[in-house]
C-alpha atoms as a PDB file:
ATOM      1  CA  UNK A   1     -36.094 -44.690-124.926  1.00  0.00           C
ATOM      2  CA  UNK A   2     -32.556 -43.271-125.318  1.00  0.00           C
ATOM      3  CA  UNK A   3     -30.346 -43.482-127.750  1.00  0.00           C
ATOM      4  CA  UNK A   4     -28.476 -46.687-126.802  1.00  0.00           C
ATOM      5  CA  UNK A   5     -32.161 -47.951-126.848  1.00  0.00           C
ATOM      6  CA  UNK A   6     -32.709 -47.274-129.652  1.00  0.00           C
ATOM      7  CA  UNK A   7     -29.331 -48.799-131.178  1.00  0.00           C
ATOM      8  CA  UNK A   8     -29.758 -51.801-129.211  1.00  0.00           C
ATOM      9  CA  UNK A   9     -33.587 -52.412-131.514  1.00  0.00           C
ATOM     10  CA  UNK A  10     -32.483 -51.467-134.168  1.00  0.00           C
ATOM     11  CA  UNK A  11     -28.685 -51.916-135.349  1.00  0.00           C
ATOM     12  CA  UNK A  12     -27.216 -54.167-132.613  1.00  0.00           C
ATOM     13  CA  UNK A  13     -29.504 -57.229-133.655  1.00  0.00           C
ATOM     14  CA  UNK A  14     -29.772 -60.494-136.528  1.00  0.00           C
ATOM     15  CA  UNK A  15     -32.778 -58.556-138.117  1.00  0.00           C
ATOM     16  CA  UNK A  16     -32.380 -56.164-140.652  1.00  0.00           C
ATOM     17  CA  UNK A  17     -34.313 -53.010-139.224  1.00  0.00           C
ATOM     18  CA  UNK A  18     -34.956 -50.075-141.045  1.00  0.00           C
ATOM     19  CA  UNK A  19     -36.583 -46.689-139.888  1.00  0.00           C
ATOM     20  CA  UNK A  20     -38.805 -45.534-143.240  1.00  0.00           C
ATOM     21  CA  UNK A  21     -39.417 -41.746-142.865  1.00  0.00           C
ATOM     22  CA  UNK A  22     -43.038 -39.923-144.060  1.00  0.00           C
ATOM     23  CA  UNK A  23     -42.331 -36.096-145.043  1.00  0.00           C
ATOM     24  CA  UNK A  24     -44.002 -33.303-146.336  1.00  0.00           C
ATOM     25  CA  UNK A  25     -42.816 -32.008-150.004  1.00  0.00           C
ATOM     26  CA  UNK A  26     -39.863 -30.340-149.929  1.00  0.00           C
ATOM     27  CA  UNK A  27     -38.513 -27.040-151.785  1.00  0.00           C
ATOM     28  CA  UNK A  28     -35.106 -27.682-154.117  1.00  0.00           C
ATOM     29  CA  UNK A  29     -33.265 -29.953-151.959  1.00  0.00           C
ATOM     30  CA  UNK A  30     -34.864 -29.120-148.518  1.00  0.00           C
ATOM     31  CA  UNK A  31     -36.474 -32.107-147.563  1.00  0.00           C
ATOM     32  CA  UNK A  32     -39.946 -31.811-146.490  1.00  0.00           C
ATOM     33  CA  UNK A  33     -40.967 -31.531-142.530  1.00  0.00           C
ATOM     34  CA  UNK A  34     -41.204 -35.174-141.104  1.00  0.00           C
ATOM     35  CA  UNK A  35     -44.877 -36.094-140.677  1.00  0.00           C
ATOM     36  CA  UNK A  36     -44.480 -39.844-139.427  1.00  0.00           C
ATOM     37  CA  UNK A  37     -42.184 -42.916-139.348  1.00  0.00           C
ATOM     38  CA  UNK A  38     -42.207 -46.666-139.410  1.00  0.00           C
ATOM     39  CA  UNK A  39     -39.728 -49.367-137.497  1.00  0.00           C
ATOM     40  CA  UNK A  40     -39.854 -52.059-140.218  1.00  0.00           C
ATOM     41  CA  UNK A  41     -37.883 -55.091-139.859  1.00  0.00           C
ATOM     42  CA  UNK A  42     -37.352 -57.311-143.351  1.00  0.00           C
ATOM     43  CA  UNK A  43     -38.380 -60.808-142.944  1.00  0.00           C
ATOM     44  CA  UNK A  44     -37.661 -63.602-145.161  1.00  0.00           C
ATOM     45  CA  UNK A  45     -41.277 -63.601-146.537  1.00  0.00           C
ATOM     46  CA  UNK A  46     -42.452 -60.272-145.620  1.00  0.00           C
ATOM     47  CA  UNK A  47     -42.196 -57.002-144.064  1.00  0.00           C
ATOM     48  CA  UNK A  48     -42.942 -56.478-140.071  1.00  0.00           C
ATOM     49  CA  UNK A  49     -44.343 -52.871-139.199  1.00  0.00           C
ATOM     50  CA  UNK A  50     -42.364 -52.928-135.698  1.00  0.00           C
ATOM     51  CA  UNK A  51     -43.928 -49.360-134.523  1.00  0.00           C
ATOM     52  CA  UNK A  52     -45.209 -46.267-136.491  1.00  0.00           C
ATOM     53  CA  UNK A  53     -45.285 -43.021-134.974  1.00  0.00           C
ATOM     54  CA  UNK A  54     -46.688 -39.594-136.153  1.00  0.00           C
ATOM     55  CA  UNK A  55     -45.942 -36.049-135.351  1.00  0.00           C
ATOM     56  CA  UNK A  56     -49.391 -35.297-132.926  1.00  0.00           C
ATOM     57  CA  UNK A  57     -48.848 -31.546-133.721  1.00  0.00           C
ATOM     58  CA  UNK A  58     -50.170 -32.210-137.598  1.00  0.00           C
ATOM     59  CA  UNK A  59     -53.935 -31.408-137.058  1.00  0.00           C
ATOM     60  CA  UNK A  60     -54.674 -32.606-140.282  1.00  0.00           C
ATOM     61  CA  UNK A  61     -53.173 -36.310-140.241  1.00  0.00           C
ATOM     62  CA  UNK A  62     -56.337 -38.288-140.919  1.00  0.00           C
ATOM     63  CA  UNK A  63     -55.427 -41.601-142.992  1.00  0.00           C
ATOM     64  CA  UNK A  64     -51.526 -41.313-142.407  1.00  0.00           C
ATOM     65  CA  UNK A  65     -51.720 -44.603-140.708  1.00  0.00           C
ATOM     66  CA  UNK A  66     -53.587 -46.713-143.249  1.00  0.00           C
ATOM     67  CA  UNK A  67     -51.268 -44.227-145.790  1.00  0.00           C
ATOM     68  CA  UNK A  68     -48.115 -45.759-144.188  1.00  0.00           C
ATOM     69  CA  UNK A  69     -49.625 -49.651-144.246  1.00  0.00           C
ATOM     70  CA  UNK A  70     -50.562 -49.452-147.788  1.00  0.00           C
ATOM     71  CA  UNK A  71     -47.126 -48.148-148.861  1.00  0.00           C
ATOM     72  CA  UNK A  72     -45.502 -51.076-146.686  1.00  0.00           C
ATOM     73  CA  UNK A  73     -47.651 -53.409-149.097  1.00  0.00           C
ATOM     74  CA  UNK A  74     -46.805 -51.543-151.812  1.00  0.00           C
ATOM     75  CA  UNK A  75     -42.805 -51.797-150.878  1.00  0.00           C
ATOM     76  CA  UNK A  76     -43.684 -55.711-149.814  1.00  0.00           C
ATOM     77  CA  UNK A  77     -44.888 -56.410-153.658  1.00  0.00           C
ATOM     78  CA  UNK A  78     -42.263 -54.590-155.435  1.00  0.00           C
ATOM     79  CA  UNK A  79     -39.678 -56.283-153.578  1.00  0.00           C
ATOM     80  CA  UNK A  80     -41.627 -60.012-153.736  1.00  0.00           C
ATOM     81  CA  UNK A  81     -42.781 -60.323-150.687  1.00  0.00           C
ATOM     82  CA  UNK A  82     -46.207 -61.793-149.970  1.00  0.00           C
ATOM     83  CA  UNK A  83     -46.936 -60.481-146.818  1.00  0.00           C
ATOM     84  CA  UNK A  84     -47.171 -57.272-144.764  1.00  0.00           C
ATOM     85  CA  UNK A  85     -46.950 -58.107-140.855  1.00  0.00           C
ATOM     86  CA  UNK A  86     -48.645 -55.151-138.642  1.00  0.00           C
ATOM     87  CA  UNK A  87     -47.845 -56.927-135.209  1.00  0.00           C
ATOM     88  CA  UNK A  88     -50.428 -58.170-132.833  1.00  0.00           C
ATOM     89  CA  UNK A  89     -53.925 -57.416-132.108  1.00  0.00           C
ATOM     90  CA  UNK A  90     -56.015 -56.902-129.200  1.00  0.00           C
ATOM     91  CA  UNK A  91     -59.805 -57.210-129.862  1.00  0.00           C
ATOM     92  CA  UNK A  92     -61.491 -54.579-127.985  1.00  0.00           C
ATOM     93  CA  UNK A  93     -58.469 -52.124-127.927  1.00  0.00           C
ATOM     94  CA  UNK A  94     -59.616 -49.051-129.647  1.00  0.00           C
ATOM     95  CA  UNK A  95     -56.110 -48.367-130.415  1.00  0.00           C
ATOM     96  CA  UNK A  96     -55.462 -51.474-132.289  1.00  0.00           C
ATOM     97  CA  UNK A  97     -58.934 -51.226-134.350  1.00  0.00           C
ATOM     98  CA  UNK A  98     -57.454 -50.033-137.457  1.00  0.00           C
ATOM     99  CA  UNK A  99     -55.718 -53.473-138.234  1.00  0.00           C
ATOM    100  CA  UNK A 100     -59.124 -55.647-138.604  1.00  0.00           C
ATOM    101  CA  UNK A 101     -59.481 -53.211-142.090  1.00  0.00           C
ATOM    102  CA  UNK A 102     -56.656 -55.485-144.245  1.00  0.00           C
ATOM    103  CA  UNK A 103     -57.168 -58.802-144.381  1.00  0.00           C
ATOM    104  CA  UNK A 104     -57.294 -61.685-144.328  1.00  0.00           C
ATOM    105  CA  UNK A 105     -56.863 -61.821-140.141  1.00  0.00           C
ATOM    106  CA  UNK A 106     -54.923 -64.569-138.771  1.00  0.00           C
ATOM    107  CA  UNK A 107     -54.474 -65.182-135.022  1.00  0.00           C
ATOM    108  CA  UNK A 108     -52.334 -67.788-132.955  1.00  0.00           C
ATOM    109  CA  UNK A 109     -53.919 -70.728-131.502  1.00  0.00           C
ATOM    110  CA  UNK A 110     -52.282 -73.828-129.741  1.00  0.00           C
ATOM    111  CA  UNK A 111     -52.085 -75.294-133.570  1.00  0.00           C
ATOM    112  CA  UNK A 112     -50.225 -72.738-135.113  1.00  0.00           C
ATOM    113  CA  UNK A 113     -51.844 -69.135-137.416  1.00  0.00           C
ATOM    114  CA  UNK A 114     -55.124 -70.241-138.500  1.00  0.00           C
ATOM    115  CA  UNK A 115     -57.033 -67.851-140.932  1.00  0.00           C
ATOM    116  CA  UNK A 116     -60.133 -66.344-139.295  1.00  0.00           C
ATOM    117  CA  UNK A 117     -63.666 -67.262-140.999  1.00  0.00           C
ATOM    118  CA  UNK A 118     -65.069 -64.764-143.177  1.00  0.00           C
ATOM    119  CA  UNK A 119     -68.160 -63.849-141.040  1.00  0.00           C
ATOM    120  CA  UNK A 120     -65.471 -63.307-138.008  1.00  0.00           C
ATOM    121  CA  UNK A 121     -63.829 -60.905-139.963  1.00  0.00           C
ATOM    122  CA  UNK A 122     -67.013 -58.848-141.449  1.00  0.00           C
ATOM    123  CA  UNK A 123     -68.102 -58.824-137.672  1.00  0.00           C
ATOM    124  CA  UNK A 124     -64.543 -57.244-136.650  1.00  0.00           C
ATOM    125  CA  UNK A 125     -65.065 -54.631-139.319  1.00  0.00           C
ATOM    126  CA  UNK A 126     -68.425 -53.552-138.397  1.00  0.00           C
ATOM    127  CA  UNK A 127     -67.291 -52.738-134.778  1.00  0.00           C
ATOM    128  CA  UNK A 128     -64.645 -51.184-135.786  1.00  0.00           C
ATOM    129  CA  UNK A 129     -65.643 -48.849-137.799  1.00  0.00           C
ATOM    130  CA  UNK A 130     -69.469 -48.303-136.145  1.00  0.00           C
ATOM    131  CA  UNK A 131     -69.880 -44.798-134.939  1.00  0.00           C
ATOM    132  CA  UNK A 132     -68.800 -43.954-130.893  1.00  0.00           C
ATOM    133  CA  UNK A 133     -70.311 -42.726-128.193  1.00  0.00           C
ATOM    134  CA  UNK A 134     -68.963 -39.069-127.774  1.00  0.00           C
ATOM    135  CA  UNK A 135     -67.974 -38.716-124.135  1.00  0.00           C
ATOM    136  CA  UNK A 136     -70.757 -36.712-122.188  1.00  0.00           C
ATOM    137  CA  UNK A 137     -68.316 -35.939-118.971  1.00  0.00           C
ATOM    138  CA  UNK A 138     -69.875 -38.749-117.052  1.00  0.00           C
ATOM    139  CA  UNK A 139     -68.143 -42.134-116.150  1.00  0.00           C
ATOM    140  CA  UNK A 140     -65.883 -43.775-118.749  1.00  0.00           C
ATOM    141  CA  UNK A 141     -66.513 -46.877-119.900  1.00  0.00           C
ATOM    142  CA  UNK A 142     -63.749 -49.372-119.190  1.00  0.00           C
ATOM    143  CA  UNK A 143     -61.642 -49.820-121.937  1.00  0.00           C
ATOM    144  CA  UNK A 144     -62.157 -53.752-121.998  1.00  0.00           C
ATOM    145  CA  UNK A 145     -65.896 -52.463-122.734  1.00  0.00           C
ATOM    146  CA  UNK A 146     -66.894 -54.709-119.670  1.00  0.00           C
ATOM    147  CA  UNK A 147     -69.423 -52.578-117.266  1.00  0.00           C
ATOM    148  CA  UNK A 148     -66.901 -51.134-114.787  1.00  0.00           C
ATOM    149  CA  UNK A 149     -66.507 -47.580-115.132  1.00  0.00           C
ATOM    150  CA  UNK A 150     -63.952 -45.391-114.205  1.00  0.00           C
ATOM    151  CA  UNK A 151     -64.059 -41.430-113.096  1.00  0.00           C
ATOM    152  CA  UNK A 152     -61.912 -38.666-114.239  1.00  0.00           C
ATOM    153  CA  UNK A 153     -60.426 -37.196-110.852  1.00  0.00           C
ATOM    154  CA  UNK A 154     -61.359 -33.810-109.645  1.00  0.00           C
END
């Protein structure tokens, strides 16, 4: 993404967009070093979490994700806003796990956002946070956790 990119997402558009900045402390005036950052577009009834990014040099970043949702609720209830959007969600993508934690879950059908049922949701949680295979240097798994497997090349 360059920067006319980035203008074009985030200035040049109907939707205010802010960029809301994670840092360090700082010393005096110095701000502190810049740890992570959300893309967060105001809605009429909430906020949208457009994309967060972290610095992946910080070894010691665990929780700076769920750190930067709850402060978006936190913003989203001292402003009035009921809700707290963190964009879609693919079940089975590892990647996208963390989001079946705040609830309640809603998903599109043909009808329109339907809440999902309680048990759904308990059953999301569990797989998501159940402990992982560590990788033993043989085939991966596919990530779609069907039974293909893929190699690492030589």
């Amino acid at each position: 993404m360059d920067e006319s990119d980035f203008a074009d997402m985030v200035e040049h558009t109907p939707v205010s967009s802010y960029v809301i900045e994670y840092r360090e402390p700082g010393v005096g005036a110095e701000p502190g070093r810049l740890v992570g950052a959300c893309l967060t577009d105001l809605q009429g009834d909430g906020l949208s979490m457009i994309y967060s990014f972290y610095d992946p040099e910080i070894e010691d970043r665990a929780g700076l994700g769920n750190y930067i949702i709850l402060d978006h609720i936190r913003r989203a209830a001292g402003n009035g806003l009921p809700y707290v959007y963190l964009g879609y969600w693919v079940e089975g993508s590892d990647r996208m796990q963390y989001k079946v934690r705040y609830r309640p879950l809603e998903r599109l059908t043909r009808s329109g956002w339907e809440r999902m049922p309680q048990a759904e949701q308990k059953r999301l949680i569990a797989t998501a946070t159940a402990p992982r295979r560590k990788y033993d240097g043989g085939p991966m798994p596919a990530k779609d956790g069907s039974h293909l497997e893929y190699k690492l090349a030589d």
